[in-house]
Protein backbone atom coordinates (compact mmCIF):
# COMPACT_ATOMS: atom_id res chain seq x y z
CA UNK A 1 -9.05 -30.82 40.62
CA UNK A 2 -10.85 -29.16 38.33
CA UNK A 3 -10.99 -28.02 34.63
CA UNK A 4 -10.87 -24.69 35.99
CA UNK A 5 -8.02 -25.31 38.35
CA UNK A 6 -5.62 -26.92 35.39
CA UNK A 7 -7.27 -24.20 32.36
CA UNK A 8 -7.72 -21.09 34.47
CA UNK A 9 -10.54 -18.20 34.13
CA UNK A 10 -9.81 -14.76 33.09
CA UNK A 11 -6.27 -12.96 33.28
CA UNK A 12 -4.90 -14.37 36.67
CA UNK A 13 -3.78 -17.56 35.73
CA UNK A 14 -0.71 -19.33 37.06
CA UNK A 15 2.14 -20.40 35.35
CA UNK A 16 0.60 -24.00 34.91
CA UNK A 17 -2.57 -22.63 33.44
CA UNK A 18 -1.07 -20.28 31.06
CA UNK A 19 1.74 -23.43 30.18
CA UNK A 20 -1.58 -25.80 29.54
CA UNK A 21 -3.13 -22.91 27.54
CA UNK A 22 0.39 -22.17 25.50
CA UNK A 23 0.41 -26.47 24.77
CA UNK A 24 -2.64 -26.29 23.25
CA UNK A 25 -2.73 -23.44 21.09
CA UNK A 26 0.56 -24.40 19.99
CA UNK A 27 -0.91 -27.10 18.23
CA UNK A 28 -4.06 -25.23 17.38
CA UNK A 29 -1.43 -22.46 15.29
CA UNK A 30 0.13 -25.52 14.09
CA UNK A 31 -2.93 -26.72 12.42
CA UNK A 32 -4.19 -23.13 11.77
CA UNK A 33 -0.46 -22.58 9.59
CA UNK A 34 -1.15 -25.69 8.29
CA UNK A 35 -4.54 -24.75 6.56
CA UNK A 36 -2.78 -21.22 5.68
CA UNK A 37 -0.23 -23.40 3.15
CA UNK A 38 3.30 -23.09 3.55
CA UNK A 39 3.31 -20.16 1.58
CA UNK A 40 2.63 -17.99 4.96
CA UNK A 41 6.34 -18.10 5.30
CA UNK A 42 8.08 -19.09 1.81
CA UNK A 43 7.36 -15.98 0.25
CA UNK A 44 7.32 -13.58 2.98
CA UNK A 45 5.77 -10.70 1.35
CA UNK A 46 3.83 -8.19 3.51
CA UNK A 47 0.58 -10.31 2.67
CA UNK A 48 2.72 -12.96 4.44
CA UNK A 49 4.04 -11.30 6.91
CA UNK A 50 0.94 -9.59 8.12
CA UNK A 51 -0.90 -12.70 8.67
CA UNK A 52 2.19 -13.86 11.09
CA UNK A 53 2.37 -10.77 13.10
CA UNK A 54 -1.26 -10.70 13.43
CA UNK A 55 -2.24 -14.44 13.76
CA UNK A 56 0.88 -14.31 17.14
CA UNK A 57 -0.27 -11.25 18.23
CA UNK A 58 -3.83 -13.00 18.49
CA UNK A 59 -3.29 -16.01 19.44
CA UNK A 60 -0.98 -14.88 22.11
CA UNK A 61 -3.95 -12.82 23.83
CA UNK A 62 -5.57 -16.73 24.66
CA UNK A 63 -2.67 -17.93 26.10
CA UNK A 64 -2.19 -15.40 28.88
CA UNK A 65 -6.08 -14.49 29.12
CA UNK A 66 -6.25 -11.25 28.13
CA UNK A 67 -9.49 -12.35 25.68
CA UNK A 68 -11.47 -15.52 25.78
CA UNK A 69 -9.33 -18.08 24.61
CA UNK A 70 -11.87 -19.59 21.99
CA UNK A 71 -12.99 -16.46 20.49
CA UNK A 72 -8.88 -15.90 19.54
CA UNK A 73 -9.02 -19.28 18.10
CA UNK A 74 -11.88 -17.97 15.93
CA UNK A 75 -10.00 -14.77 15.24
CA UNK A 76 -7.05 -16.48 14.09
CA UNK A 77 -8.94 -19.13 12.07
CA UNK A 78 -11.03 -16.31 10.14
CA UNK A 79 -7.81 -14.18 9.39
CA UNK A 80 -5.95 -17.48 7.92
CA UNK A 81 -9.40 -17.99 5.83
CA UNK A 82 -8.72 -14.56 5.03
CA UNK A 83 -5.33 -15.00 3.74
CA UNK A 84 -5.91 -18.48 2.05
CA UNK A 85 -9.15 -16.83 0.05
CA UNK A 86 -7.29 -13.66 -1.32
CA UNK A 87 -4.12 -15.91 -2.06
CA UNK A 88 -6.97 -18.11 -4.26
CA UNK A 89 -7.80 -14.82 -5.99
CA UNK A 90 -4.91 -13.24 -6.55
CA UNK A 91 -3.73 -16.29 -8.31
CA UNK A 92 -6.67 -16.51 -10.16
CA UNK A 93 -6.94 -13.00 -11.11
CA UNK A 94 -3.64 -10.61 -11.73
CA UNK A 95 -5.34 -7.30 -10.46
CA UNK A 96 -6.43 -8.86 -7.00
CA UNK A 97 -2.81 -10.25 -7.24
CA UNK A 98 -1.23 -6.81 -7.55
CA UNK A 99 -3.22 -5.19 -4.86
CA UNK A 100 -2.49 -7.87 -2.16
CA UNK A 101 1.32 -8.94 -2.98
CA UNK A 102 2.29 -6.22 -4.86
CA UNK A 103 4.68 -5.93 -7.57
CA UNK A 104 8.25 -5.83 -8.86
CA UNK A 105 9.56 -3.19 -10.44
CA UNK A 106 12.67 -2.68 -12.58
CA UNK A 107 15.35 -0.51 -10.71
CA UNK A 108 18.28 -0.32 -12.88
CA UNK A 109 18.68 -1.69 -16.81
CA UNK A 110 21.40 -1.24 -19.01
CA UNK A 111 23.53 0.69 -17.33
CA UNK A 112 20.26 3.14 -16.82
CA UNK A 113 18.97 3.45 -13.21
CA UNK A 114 15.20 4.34 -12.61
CA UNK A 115 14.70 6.83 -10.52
CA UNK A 116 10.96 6.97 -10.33
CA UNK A 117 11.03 3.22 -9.42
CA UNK A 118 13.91 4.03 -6.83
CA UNK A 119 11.79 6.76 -5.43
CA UNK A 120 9.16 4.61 -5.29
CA UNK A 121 10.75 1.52 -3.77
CA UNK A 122 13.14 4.04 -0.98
CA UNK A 123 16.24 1.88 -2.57
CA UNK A 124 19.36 4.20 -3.19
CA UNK A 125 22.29 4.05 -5.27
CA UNK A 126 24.37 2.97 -2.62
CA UNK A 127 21.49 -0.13 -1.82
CA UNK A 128 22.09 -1.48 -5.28
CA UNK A 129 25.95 -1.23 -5.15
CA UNK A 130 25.68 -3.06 -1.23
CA UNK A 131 23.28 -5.46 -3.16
CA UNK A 132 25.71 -6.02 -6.03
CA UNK A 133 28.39 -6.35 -3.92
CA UNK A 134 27.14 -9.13 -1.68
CA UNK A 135 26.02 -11.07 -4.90
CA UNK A 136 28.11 -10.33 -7.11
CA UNK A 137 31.44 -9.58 -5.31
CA UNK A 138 31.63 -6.75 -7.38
CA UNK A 139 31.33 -2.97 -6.58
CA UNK A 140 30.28 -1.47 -9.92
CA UNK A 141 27.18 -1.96 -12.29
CA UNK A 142 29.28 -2.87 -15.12
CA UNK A 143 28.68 -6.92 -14.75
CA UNK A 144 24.80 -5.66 -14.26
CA UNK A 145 22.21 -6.01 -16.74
CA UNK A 146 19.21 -5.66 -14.62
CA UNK A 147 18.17 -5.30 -10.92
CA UNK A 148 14.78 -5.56 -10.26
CA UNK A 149 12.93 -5.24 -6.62
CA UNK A 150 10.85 -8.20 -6.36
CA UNK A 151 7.85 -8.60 -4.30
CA UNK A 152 9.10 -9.39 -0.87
CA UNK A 153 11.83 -6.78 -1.08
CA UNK A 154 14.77 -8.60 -2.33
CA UNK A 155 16.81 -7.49 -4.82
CA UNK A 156 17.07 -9.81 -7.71
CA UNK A 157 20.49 -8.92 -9.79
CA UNK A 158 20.35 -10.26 -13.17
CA UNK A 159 24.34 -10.58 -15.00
CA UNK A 160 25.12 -9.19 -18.05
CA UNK A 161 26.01 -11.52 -21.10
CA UNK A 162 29.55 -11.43 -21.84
């Protein structure tokens, strides 16, 4: 037997290649995630979240043979270089940081909604009252002092001071 018989060549491999090749790059995306930070999937932004739809997407192509299997592993190692360098940056510097995460914008304050940001954001009235009702168990902006959209795309519902 063979490296070639237990690795396979090309896109007909058998289940037992393609289960050897799907062992080892779990532990290669394992180390790969590892480099990324644990940030990849804390903060899940769309800087986040394209990384982890791209680096499977990738990967996955090695595992079945549809590319060569190291040049994936070089594709996926260059992308989470990718992510780790502008994450460095846009730490470092606020503009970078604004361009690749993005920003959160104030939705509603003091009993004033903002439309632009709304428009902006395609969050409706009704998405703020769901939103205030799941958090606050409430179903009016009265108890509200500020929502804001953060980041990621959660709404962050700050109470009014009684």
């Amino acid at each position: 037997m063979t490296i070639d018989d237990v690795w396979g060549i090309g896109q007909e491999l058998k289940p037992l290649q393609m289960a050897v090749r799907g062992f080892v790059m779990f532990f290669i995306t394992l180390v790969l995630l590892r480099i990324g930070g644990m940030r990849i999937f804390g903060k899940q932004t769309a800087f986040d979240s394209i990384l982890v739809i791209m680096l499977g997407s990738v990967l996955a192509r090695g595992v079945v043979g549809a590319s060569p299997f190291f040049s994936t592993v070089a594709a996926g190692a260059v992308m989470v270089a990718i992510h780790r360098i502008l994450a460095v940056l846009a730490m470092r510097y606020t503009t970078i940081g604004k361009l690749v995460k993005g920003i959160h914008r104030s939705l509603y304050k003091n009993g004033v909604i903002n439309w632009p940001n709304m428009n902006r954001s395609g969050i409706s009235k009704d998405d703020l009252l769901e939103s205030v009702k799941l958090e606050m168990h409430s179903e009016s902006l009265d108890k509200v002092q500020e929502i804001i959209i953060e980041k990621n795309g959660q709404l962050s519902i700050i109470k009014r001071e009684e």
